[in-house]
C-alpha atoms as a PDB file:
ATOM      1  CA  UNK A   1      43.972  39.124 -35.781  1.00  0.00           C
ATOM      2  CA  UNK A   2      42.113  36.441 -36.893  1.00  0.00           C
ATOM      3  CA  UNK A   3      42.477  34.144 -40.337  1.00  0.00           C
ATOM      4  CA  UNK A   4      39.206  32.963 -41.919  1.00  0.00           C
ATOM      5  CA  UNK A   5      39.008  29.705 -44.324  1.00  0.00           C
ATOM      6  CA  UNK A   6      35.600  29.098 -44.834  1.00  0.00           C
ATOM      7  CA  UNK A   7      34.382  26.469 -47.762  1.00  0.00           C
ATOM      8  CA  UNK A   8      32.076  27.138 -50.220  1.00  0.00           C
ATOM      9  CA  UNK A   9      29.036  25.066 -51.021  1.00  0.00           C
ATOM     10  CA  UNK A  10      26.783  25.345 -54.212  1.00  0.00           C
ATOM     11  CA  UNK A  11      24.174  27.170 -52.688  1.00  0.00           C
ATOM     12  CA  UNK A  12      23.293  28.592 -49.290  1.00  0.00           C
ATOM     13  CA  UNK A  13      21.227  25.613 -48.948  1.00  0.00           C
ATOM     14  CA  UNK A  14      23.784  23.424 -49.104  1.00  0.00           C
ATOM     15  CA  UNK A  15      25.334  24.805 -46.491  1.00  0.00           C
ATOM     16  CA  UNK A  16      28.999  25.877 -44.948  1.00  0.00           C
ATOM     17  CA  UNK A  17      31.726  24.844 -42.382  1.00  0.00           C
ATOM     18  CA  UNK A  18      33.505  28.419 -41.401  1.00  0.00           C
ATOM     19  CA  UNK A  19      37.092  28.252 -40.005  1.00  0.00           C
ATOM     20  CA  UNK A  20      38.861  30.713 -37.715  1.00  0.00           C
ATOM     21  CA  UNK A  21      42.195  30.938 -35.704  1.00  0.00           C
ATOM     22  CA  UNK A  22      41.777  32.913 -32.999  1.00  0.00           C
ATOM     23  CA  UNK A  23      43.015  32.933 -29.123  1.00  0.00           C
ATOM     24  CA  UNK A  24      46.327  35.136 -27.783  1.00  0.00           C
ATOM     25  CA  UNK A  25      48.672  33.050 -29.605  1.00  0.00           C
ATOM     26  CA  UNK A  26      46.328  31.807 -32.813  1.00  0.00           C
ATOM     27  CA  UNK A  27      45.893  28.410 -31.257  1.00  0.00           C
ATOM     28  CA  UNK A  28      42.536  27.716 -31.081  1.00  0.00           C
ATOM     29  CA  UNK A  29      40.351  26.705 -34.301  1.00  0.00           C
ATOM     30  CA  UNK A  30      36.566  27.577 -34.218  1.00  0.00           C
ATOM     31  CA  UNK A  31      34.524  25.717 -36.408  1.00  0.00           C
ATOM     32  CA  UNK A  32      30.792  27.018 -36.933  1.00  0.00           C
ATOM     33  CA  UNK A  33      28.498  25.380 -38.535  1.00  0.00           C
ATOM     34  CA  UNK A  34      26.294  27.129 -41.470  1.00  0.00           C
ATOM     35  CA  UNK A  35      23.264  26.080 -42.758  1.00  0.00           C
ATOM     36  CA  UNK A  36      20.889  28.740 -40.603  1.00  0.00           C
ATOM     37  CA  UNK A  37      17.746  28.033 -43.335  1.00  0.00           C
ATOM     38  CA  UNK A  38      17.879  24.916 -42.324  1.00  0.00           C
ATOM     39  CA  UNK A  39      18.862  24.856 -38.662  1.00  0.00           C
ATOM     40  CA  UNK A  40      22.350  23.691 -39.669  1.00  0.00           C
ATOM     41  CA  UNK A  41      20.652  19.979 -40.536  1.00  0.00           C
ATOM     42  CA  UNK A  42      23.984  17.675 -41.350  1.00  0.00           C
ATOM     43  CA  UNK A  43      23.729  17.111 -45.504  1.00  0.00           C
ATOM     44  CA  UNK A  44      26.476  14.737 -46.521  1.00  0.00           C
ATOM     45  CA  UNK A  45      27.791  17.752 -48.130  1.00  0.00           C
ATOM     46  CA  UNK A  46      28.083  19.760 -44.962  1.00  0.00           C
ATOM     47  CA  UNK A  47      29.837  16.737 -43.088  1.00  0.00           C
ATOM     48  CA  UNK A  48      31.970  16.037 -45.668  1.00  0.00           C
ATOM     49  CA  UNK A  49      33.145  20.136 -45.682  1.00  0.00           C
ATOM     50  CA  UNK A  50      33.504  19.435 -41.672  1.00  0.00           C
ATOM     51  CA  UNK A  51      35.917  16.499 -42.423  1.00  0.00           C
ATOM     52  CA  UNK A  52      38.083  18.344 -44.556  1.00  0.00           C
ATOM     53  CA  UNK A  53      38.289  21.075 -42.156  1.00  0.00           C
ATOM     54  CA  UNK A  54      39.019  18.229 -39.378  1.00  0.00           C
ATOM     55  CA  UNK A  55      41.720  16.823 -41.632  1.00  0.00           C
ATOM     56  CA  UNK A  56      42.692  20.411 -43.158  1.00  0.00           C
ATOM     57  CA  UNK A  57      45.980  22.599 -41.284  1.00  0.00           C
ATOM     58  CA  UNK A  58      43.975  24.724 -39.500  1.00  0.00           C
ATOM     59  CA  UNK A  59      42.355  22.364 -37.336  1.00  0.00           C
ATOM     60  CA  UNK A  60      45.774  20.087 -37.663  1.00  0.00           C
ATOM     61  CA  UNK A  61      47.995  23.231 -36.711  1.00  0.00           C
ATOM     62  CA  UNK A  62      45.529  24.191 -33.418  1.00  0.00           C
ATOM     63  CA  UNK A  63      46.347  23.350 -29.887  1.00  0.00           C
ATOM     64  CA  UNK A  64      42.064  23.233 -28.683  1.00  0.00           C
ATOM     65  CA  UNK A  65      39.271  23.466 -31.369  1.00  0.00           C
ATOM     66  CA  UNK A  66      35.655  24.893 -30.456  1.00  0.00           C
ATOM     67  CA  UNK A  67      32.590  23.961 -32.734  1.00  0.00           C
ATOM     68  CA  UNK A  68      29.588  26.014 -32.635  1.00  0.00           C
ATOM     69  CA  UNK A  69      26.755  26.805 -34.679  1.00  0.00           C
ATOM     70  CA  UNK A  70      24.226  29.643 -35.160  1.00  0.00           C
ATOM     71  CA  UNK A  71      22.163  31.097 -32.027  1.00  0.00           C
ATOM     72  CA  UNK A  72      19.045  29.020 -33.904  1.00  0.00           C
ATOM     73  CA  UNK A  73      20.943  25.640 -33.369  1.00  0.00           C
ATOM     74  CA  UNK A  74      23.933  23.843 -33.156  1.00  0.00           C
ATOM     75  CA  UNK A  75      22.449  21.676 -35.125  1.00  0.00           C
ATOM     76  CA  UNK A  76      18.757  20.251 -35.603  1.00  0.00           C
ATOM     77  CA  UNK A  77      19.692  16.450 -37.143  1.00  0.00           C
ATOM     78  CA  UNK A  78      21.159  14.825 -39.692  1.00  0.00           C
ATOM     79  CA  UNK A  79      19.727  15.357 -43.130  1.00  0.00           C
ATOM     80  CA  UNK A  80      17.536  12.314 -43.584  1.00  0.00           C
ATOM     81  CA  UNK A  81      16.003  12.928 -46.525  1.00  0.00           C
ATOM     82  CA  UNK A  82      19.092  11.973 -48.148  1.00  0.00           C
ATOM     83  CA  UNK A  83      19.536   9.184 -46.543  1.00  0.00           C
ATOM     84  CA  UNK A  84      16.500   7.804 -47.001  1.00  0.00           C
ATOM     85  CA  UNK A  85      17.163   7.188 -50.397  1.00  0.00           C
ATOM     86  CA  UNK A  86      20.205   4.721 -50.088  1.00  0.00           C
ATOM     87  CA  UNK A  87      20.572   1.366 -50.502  1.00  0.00           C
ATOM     88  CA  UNK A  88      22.249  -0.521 -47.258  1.00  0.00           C
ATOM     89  CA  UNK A  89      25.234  -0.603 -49.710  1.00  0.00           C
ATOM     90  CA  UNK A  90      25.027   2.859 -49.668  1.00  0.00           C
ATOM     91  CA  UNK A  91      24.880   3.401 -46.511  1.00  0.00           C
ATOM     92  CA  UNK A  92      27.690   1.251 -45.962  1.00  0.00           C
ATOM     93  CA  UNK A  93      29.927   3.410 -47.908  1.00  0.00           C
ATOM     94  CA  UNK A  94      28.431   6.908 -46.536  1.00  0.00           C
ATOM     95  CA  UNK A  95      29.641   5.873 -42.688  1.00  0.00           C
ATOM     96  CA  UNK A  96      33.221   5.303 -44.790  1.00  0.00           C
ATOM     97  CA  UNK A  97      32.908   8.778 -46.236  1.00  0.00           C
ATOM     98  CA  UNK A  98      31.172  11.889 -44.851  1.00  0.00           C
ATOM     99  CA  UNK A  99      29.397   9.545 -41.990  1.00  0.00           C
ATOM    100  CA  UNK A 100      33.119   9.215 -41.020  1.00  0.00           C
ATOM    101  CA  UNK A 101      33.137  12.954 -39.306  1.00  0.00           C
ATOM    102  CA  UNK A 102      32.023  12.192 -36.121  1.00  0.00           C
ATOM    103  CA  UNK A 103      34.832   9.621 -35.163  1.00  0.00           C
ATOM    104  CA  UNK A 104      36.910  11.453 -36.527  1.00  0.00           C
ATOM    105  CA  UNK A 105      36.285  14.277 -34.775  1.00  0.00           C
ATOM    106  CA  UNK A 106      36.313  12.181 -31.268  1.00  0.00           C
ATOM    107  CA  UNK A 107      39.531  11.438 -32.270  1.00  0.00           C
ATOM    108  CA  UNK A 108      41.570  14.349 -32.626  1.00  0.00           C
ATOM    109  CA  UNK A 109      44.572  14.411 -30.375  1.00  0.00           C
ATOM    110  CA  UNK A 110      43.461  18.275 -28.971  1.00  0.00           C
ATOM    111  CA  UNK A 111      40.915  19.179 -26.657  1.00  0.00           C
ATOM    112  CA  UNK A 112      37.241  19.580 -28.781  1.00  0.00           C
ATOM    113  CA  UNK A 113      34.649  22.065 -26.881  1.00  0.00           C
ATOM    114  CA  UNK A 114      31.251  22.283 -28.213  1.00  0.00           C
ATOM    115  CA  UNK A 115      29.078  25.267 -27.882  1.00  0.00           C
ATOM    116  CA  UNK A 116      25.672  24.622 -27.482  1.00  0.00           C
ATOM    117  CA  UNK A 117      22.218  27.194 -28.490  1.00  0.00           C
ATOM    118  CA  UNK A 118      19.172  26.507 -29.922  1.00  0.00           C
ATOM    119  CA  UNK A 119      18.436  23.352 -31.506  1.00  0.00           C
ATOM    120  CA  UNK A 120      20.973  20.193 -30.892  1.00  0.00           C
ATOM    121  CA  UNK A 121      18.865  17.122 -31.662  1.00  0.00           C
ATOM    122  CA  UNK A 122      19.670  13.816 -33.819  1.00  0.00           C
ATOM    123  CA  UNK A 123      22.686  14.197 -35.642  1.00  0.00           C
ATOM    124  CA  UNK A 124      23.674  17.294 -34.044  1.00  0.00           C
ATOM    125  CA  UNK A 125      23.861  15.704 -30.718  1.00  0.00           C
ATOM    126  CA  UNK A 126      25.728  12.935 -31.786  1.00  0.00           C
ATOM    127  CA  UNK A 127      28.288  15.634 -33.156  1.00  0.00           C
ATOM    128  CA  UNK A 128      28.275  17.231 -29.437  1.00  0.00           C
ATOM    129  CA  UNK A 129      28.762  13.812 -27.526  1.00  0.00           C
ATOM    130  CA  UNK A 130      31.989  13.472 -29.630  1.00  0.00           C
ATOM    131  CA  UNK A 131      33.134  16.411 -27.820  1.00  0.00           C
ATOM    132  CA  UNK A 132      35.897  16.570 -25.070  1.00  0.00           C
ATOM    133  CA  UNK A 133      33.540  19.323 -23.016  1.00  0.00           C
ATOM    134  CA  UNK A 134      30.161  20.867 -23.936  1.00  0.00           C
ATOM    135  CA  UNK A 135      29.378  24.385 -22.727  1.00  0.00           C
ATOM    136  CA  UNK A 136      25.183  25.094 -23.362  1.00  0.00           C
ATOM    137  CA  UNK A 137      22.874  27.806 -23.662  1.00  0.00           C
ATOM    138  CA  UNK A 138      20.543  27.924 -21.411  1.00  0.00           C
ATOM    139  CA  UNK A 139      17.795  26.976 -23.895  1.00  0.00           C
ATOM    140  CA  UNK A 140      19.222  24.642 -25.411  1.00  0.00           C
ATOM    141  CA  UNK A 141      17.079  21.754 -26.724  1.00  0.00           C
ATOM    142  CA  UNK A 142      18.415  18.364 -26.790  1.00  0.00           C
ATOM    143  CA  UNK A 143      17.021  14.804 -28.394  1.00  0.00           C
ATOM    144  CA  UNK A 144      17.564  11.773 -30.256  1.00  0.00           C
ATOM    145  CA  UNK A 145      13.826  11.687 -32.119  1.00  0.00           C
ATOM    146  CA  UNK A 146      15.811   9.101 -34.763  1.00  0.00           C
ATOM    147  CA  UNK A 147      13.370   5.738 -33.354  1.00  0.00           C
ATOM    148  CA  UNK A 148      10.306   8.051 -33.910  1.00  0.00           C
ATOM    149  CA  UNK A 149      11.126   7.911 -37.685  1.00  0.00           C
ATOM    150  CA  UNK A 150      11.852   4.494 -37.926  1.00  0.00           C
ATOM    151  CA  UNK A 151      15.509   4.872 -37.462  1.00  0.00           C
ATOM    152  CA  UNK A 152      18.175   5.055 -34.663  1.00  0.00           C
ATOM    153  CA  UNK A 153      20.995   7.327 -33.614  1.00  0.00           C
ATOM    154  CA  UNK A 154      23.713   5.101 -35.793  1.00  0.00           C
ATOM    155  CA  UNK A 155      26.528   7.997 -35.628  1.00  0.00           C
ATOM    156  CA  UNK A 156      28.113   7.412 -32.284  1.00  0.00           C
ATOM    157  CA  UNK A 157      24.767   8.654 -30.370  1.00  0.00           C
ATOM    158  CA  UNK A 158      23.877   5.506 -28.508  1.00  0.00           C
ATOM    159  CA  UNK A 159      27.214   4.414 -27.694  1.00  0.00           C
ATOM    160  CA  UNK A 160      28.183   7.515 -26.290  1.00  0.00           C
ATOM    161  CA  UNK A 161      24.874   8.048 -24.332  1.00  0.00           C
ATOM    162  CA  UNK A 162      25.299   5.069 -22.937  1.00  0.00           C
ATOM    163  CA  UNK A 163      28.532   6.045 -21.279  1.00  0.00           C
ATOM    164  CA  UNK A 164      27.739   9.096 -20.102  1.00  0.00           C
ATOM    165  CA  UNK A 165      24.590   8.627 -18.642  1.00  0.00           C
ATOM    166  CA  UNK A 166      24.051   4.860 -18.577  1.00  0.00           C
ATOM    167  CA  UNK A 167      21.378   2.837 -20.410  1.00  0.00           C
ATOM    168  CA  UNK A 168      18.636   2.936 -17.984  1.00  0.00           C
ATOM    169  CA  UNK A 169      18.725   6.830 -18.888  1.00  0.00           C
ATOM    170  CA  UNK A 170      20.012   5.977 -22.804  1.00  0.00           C
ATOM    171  CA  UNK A 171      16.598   3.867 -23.120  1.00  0.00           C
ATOM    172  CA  UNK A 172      14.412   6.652 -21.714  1.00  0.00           C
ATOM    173  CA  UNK A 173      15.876   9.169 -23.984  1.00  0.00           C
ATOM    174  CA  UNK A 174      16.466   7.114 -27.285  1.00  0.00           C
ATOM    175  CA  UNK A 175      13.118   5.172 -27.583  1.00  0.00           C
ATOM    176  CA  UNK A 176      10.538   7.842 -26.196  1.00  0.00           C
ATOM    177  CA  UNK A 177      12.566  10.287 -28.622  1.00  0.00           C
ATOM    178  CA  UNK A 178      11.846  13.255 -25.527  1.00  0.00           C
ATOM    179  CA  UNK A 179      13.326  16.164 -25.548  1.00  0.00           C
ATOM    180  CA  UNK A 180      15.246  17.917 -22.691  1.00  0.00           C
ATOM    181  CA  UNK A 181      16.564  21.164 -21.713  1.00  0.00           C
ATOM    182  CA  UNK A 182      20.435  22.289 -20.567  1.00  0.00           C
ATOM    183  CA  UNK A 183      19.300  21.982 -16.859  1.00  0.00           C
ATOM    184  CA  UNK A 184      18.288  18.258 -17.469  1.00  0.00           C
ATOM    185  CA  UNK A 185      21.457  18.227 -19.230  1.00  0.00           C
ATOM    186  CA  UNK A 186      24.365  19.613 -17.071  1.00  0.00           C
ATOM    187  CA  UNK A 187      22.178  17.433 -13.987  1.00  0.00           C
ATOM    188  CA  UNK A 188      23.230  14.488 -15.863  1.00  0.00           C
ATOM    189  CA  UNK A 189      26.663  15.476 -16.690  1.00  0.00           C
ATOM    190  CA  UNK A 190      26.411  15.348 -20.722  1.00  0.00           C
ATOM    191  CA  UNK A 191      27.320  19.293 -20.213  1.00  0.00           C
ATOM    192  CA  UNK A 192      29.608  20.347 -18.223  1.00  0.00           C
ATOM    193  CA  UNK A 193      28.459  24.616 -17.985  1.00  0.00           C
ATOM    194  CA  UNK A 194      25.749  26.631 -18.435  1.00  0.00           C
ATOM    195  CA  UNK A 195      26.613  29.673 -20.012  1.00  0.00           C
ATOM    196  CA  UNK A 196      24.366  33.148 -19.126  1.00  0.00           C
ATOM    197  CA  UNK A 197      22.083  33.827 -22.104  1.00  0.00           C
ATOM    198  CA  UNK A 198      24.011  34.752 -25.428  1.00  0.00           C
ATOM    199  CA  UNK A 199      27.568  34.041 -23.864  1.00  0.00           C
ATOM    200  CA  UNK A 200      27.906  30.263 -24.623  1.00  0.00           C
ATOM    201  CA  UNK A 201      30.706  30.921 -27.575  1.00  0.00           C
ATOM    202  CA  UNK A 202      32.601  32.898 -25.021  1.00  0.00           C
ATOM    203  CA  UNK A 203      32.304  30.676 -22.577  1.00  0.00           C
ATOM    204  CA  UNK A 204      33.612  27.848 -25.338  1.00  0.00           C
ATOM    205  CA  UNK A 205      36.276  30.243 -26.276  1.00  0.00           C
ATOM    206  CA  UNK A 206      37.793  31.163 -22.524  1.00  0.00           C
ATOM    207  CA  UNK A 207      37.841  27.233 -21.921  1.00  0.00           C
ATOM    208  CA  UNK A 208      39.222  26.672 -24.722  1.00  0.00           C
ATOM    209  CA  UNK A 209      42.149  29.425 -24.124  1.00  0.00           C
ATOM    210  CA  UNK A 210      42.471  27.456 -20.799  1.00  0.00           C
ATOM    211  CA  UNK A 211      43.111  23.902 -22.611  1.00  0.00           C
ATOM    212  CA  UNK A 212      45.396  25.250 -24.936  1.00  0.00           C
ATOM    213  CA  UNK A 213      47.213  26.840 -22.519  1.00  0.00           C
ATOM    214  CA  UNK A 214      48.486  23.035 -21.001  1.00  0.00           C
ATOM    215  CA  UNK A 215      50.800  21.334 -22.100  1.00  0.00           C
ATOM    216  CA  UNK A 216      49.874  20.071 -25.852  1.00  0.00           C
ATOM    217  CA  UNK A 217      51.572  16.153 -24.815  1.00  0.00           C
ATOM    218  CA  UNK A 218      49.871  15.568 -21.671  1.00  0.00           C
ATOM    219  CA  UNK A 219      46.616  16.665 -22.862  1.00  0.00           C
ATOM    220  CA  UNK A 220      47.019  15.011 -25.780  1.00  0.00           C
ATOM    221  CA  UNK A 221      47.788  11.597 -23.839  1.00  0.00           C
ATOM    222  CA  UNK A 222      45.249  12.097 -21.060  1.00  0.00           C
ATOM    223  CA  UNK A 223      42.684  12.706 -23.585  1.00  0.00           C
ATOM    224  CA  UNK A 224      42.982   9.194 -24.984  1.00  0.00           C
ATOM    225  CA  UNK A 225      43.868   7.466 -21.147  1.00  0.00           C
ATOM    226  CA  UNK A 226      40.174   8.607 -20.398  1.00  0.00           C
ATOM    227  CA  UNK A 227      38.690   7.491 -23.550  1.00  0.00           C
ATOM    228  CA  UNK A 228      40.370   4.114 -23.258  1.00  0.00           C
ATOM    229  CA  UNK A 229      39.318   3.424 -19.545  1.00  0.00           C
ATOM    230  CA  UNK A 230      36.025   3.791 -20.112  1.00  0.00           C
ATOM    231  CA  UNK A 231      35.892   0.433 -21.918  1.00  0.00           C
ATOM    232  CA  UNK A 232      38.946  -1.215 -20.121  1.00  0.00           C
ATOM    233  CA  UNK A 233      38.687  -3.461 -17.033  1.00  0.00           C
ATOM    234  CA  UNK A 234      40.351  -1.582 -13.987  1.00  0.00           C
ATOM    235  CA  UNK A 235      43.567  -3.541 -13.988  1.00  0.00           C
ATOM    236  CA  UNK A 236      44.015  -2.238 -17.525  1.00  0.00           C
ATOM    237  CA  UNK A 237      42.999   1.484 -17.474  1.00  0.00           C
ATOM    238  CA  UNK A 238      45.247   1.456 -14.232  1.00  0.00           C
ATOM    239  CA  UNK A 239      48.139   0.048 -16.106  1.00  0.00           C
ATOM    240  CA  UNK A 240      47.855   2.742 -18.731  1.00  0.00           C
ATOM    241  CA  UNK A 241      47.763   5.347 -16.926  1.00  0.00           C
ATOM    242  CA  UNK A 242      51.338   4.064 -15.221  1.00  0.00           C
ATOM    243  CA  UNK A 243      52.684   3.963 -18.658  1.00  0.00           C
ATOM    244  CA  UNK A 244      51.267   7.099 -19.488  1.00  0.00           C
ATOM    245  CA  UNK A 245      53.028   8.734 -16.734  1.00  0.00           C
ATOM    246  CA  UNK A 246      56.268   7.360 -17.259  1.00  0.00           C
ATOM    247  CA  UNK A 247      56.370   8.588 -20.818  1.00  0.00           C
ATOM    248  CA  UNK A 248      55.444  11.539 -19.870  1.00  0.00           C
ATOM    249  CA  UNK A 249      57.229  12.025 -16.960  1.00  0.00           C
ATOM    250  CA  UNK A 250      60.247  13.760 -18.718  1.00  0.00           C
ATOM    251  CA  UNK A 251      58.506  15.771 -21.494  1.00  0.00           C
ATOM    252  CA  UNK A 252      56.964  18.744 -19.280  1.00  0.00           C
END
């Protein structure tokens, strides 16, 4: 059995954020992305419907949440037509509103898998770097072309690169714009699988049955011990995790 919440836009153009419980026990929330005409580009309209799903009981309720798009793309970029248009005050407020959707989604306290086809470039990428784990496609295509337009990657992109790969790498990729496949990818560690052509949702789905499966507190806390230590100086992150294992030391 499955329960389906999906929210409606004003025109298939606009675009929609579907949302399904699903797993053995209902745990897991699957978000897909909807906006196939055109390849699921991120209109402030379609972040803000992901935001309210992030926020909404479904997602709250879940125990591991999987976003995916359509075989076409994940997602080809934020919609910058639109933002071209805004003033910096503008701007301003859209990283306080709909802009908000990819912190927030790094900081839910369950697992996040995304599950990577077709196009993940610009915006969309910056969505999948906010992910816990990212299971790819084989042909997946992956870039940040933002400098090539005059912009940058301003939604978590460069700070999150930077991490993963370092920014000898984060340099190469952001200001030639290039492009690069799942192999280049999963070499470099920003995915974690390659999943056989057409299986990347199940593959998204059977790891995310595996995370949900833990125990919700300690993945919960080890989630944010990881995200912490990657900024903190050693002494720190090792202190943390100490005091993460003593509180949780009683609660499995």
């Amino acid at each position: 059995m499955t329960v389906t919440d999906t929210t409606p836009a004003a025109s298939p153009e606009a675009g929609t954020v579907e949302i399904e419980r699903t797993g053995e026990h209902q745990d897991i929330a699957v978000l897909t992305l909807r906006r196939e005409r055109k390849l699921n580009a991120l209109s402030t309209r379609m972040e803000s419907a992901l935001l309210d799903a992030l926020r909404g009981p479904q997602v709250r309720t879940s125990r591991a949440v999987v976003v995916t798009g359509v075989p076409r793309a994940f997602s080809a970029g934020a919609d910058t037509g639109e933002l071209r248009e805004m003033t910096p005050e503008a701007i301003a407020d859209y990283y306080r509103s709909s802009g908000a959707v990819y912190e927030a989604f790094a900081a839910l306290p369950q697992p996040t898998v995304a599950a990577l086809s077709g196009y993940c470039l610009g915006g969309g990428l910056e969505l999948a770097l906010a992910a816990d784990i990212r299971v790819a496609d084989p042909d997946t295509v992956f870039g940040l072309p933002e400098v090539g337009i005059g912009i940058l990657p301003s939604s978590g992109g460069v700070t999150r690169l930077v991490r993963e790969v370092g920014p000898a790498r984060t340099r190469d990729l952001v200001l030639r714009g290039r492009r690069f496949g799942a192999r280049e990818a999963y070499a470099w560690g920003l995915v974690g699988e390659i999943a056989e052509g057409g299986t990347v949702r199940e593959k998204a789905m059977e790891i995310a049955a595996e995370l949900a499966g833990q125990p919700r507190l300690a993945v919960s806390v080890a989630k944010q011990v990881i995200t912490a230590a990657a900024d903190a100086p050693r002494e720190a992150a090792l202190l943390l995790e100490q005091l993460a294992y003593a509180a949780l030391n009683r609660t499995g």
